[in-house]
PDB file of N, CA and C in Angstrom:
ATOM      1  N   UNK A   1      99.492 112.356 106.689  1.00  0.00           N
ATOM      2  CA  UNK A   1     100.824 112.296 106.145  1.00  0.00           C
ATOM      3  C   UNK A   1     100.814 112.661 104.664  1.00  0.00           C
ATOM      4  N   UNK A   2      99.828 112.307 103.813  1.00  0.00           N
ATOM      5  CA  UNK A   2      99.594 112.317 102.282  1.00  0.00           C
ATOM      6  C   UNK A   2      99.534 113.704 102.353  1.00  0.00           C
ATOM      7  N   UNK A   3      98.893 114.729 102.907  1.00  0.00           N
ATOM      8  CA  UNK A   3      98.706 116.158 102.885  1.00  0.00           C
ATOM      9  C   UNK A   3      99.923 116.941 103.220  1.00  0.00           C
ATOM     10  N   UNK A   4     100.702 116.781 104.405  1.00  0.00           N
ATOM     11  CA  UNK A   4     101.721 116.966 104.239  1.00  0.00           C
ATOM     12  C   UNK A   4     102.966 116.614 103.615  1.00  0.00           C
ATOM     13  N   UNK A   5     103.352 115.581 102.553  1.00  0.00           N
ATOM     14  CA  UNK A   5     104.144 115.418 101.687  1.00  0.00           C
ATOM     15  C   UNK A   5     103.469 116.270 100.126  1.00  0.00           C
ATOM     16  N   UNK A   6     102.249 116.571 100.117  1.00  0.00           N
ATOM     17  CA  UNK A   6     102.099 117.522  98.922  1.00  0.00           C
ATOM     18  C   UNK A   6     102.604 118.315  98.419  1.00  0.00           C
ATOM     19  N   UNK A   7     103.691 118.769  98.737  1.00  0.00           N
ATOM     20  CA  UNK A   7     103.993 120.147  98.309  1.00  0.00           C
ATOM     21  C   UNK A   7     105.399 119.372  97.890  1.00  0.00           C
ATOM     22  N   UNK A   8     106.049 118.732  98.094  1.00  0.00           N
ATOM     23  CA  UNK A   8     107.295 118.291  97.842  1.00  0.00           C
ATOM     24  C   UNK A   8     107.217 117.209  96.303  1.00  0.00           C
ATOM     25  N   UNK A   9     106.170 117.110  96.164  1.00  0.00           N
ATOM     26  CA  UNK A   9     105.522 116.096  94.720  1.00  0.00           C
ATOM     27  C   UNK A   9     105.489 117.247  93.660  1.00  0.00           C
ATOM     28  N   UNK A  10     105.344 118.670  93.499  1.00  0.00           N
ATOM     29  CA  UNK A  10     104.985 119.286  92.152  1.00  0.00           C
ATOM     30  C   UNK A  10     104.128 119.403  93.032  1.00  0.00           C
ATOM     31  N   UNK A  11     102.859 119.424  91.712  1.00  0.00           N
ATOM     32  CA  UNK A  11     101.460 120.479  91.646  1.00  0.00           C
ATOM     33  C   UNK A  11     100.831 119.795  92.379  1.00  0.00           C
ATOM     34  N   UNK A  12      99.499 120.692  93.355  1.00  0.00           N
ATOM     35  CA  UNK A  12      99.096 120.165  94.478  1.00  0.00           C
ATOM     36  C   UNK A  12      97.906 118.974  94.259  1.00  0.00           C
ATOM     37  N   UNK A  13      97.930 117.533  94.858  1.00  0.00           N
ATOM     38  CA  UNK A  13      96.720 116.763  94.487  1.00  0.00           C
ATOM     39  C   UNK A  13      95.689 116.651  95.446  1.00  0.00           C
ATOM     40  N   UNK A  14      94.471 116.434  94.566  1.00  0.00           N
ATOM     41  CA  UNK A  14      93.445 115.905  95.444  1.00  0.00           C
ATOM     42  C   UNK A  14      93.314 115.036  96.597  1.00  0.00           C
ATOM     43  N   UNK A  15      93.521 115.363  97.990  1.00  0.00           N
ATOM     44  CA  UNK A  15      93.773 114.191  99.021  1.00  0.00           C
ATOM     45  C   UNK A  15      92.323 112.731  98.558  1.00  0.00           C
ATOM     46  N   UNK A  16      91.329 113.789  98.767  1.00  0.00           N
ATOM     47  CA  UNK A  16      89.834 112.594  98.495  1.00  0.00           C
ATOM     48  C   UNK A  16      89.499 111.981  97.419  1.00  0.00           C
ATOM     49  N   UNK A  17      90.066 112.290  95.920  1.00  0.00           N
ATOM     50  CA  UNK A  17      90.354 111.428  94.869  1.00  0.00           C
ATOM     51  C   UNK A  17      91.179 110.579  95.503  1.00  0.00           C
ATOM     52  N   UNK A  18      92.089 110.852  95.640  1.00  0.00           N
ATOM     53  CA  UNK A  18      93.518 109.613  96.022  1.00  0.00           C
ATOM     54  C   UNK A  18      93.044 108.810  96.938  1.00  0.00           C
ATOM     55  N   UNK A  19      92.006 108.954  98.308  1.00  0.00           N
ATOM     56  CA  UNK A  19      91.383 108.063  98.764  1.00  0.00           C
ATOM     57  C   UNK A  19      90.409 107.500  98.362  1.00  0.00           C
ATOM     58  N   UNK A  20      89.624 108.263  97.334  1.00  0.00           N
ATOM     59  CA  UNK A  20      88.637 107.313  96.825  1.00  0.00           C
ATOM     60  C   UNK A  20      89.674 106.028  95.718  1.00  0.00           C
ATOM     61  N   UNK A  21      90.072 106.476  95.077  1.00  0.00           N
ATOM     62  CA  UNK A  21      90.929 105.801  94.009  1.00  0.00           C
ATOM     63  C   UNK A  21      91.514 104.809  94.849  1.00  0.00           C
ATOM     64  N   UNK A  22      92.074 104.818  95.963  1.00  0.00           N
ATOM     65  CA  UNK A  22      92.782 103.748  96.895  1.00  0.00           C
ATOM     66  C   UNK A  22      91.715 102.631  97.101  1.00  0.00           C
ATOM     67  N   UNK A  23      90.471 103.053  97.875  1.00  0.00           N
ATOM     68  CA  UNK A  23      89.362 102.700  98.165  1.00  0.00           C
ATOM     69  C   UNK A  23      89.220 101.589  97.353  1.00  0.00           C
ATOM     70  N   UNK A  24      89.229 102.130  96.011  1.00  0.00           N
ATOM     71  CA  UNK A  24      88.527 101.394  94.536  1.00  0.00           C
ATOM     72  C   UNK A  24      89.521 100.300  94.297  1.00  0.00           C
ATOM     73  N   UNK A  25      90.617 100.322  94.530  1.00  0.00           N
ATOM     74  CA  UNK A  25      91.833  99.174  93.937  1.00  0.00           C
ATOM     75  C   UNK A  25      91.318  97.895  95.079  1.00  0.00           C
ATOM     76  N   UNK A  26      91.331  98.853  96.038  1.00  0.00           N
ATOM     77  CA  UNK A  26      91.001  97.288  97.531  1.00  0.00           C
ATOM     78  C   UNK A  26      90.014  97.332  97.418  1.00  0.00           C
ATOM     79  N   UNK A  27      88.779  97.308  97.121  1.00  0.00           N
ATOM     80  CA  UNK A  27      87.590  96.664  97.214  1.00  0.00           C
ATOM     81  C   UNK A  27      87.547  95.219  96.996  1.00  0.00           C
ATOM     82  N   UNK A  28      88.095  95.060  96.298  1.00  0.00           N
ATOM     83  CA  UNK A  28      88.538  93.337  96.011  1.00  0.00           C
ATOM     84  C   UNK A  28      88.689  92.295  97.528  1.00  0.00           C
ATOM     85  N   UNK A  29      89.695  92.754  98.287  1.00  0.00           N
ATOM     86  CA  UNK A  29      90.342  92.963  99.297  1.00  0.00           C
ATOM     87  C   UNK A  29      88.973  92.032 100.489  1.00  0.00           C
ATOM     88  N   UNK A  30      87.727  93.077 100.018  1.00  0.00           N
ATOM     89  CA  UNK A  30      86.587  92.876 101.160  1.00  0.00           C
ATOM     90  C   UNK A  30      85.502  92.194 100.758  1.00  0.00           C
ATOM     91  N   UNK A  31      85.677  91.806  99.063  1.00  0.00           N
ATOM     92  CA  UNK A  31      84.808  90.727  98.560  1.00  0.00           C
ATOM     93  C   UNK A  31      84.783  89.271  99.377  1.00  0.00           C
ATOM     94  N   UNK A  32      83.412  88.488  99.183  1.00  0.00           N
ATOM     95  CA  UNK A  32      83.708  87.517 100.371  1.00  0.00           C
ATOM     96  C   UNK A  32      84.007  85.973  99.176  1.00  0.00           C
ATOM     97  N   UNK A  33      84.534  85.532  99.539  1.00  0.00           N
ATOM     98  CA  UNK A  33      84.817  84.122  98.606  1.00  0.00           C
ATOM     99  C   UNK A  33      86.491  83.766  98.118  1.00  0.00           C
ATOM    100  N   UNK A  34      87.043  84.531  98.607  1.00  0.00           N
ATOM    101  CA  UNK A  34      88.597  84.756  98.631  1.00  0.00           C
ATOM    102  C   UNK A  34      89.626  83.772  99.898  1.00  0.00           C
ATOM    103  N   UNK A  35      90.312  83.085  99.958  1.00  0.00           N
ATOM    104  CA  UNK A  35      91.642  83.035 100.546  1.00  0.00           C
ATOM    105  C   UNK A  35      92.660  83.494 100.456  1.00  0.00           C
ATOM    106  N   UNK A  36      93.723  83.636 100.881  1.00  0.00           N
ATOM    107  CA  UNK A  36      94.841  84.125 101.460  1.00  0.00           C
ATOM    108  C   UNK A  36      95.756  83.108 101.859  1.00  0.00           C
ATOM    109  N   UNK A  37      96.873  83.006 101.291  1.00  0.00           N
ATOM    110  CA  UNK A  37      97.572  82.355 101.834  1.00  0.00           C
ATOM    111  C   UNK A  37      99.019  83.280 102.072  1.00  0.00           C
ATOM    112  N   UNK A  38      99.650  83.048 102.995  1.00  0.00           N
ATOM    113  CA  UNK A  38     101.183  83.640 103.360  1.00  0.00           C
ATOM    114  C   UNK A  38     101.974  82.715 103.636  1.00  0.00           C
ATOM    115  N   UNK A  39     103.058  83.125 103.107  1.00  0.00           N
ATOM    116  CA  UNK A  39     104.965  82.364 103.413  1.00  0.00           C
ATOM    117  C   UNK A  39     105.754  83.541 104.112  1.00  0.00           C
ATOM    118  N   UNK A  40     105.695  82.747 104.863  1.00  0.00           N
ATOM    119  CA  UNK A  40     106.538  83.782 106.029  1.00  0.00           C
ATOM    120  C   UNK A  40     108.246  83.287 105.987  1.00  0.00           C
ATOM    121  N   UNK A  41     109.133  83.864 105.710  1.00  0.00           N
ATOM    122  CA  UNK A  41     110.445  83.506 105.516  1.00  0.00           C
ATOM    123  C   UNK A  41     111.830  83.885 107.116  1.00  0.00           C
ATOM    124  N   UNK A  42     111.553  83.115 107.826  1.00  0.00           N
ATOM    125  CA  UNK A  42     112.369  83.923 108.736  1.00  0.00           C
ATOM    126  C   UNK A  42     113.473  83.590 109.535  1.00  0.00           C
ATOM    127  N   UNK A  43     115.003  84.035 109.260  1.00  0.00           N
ATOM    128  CA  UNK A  43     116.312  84.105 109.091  1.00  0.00           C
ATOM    129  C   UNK A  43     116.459  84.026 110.738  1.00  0.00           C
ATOM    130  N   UNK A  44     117.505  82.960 111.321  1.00  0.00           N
ATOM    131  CA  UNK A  44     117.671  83.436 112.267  1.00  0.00           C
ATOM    132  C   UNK A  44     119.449  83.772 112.434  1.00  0.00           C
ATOM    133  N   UNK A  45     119.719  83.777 114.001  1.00  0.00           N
ATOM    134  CA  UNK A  45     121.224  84.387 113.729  1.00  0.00           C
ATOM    135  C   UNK A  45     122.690  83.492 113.545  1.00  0.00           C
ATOM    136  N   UNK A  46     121.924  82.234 112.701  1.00  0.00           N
ATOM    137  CA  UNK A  46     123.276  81.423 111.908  1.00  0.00           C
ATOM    138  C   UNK A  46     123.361  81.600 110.850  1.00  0.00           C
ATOM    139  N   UNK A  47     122.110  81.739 110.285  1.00  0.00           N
ATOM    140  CA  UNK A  47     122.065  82.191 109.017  1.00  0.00           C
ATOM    141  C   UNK A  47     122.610  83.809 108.846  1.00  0.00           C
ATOM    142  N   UNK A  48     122.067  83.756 107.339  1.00  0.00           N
ATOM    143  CA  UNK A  48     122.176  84.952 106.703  1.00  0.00           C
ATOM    144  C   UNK A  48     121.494  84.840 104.927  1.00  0.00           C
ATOM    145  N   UNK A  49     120.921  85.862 104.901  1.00  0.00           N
ATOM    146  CA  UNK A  49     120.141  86.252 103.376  1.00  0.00           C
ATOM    147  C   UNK A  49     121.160  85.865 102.447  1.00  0.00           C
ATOM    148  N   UNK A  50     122.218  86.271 102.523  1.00  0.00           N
ATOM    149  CA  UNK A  50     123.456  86.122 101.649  1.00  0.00           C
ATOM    150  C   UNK A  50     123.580  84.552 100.906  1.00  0.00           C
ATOM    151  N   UNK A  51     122.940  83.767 101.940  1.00  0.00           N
ATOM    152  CA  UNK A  51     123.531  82.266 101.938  1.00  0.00           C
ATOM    153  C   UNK A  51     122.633  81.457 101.302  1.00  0.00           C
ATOM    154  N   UNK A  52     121.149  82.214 101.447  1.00  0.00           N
ATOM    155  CA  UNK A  52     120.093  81.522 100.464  1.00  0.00           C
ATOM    156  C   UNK A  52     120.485  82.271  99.532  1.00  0.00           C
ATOM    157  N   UNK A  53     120.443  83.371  99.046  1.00  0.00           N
ATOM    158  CA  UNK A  53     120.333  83.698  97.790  1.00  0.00           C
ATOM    159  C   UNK A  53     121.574  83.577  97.123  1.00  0.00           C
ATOM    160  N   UNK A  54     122.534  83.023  97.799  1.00  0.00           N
ATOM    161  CA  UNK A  54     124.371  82.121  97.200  1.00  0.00           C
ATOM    162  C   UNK A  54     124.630  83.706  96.397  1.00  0.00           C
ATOM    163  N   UNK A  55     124.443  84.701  97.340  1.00  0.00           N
ATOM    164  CA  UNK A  55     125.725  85.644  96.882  1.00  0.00           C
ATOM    165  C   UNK A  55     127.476  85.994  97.448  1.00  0.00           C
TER     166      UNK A  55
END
């Protein structure tokens, strides 16, 4: 997909820099000594987004 949106960005980029460079930000990602935690927020159909965020 990255190769085919190239041409619509300007001047043409390196696909394998941009994956190495991706690579390099998440390495973190696969270090071992880390948790994770998630909040999962999820609306059902009495609600509405509108009503928590009192717009």
């Amino acid at each position: 997909m990255y190769a085919d949106l190239q041409g619509l960005q300007g001047p043409k980029r390196d696909t394998d820099e941009a994956v190495r460079a991706r690579m390099k930000r998440q390495a973190w990602l696969y270090e071992g000594g880390r948790k994770f935690h998630a909040l999962v927020w999820e609306v059902d159909d009495t609600d509405s987004v509108a009503t928590y965020l009192k717009v």
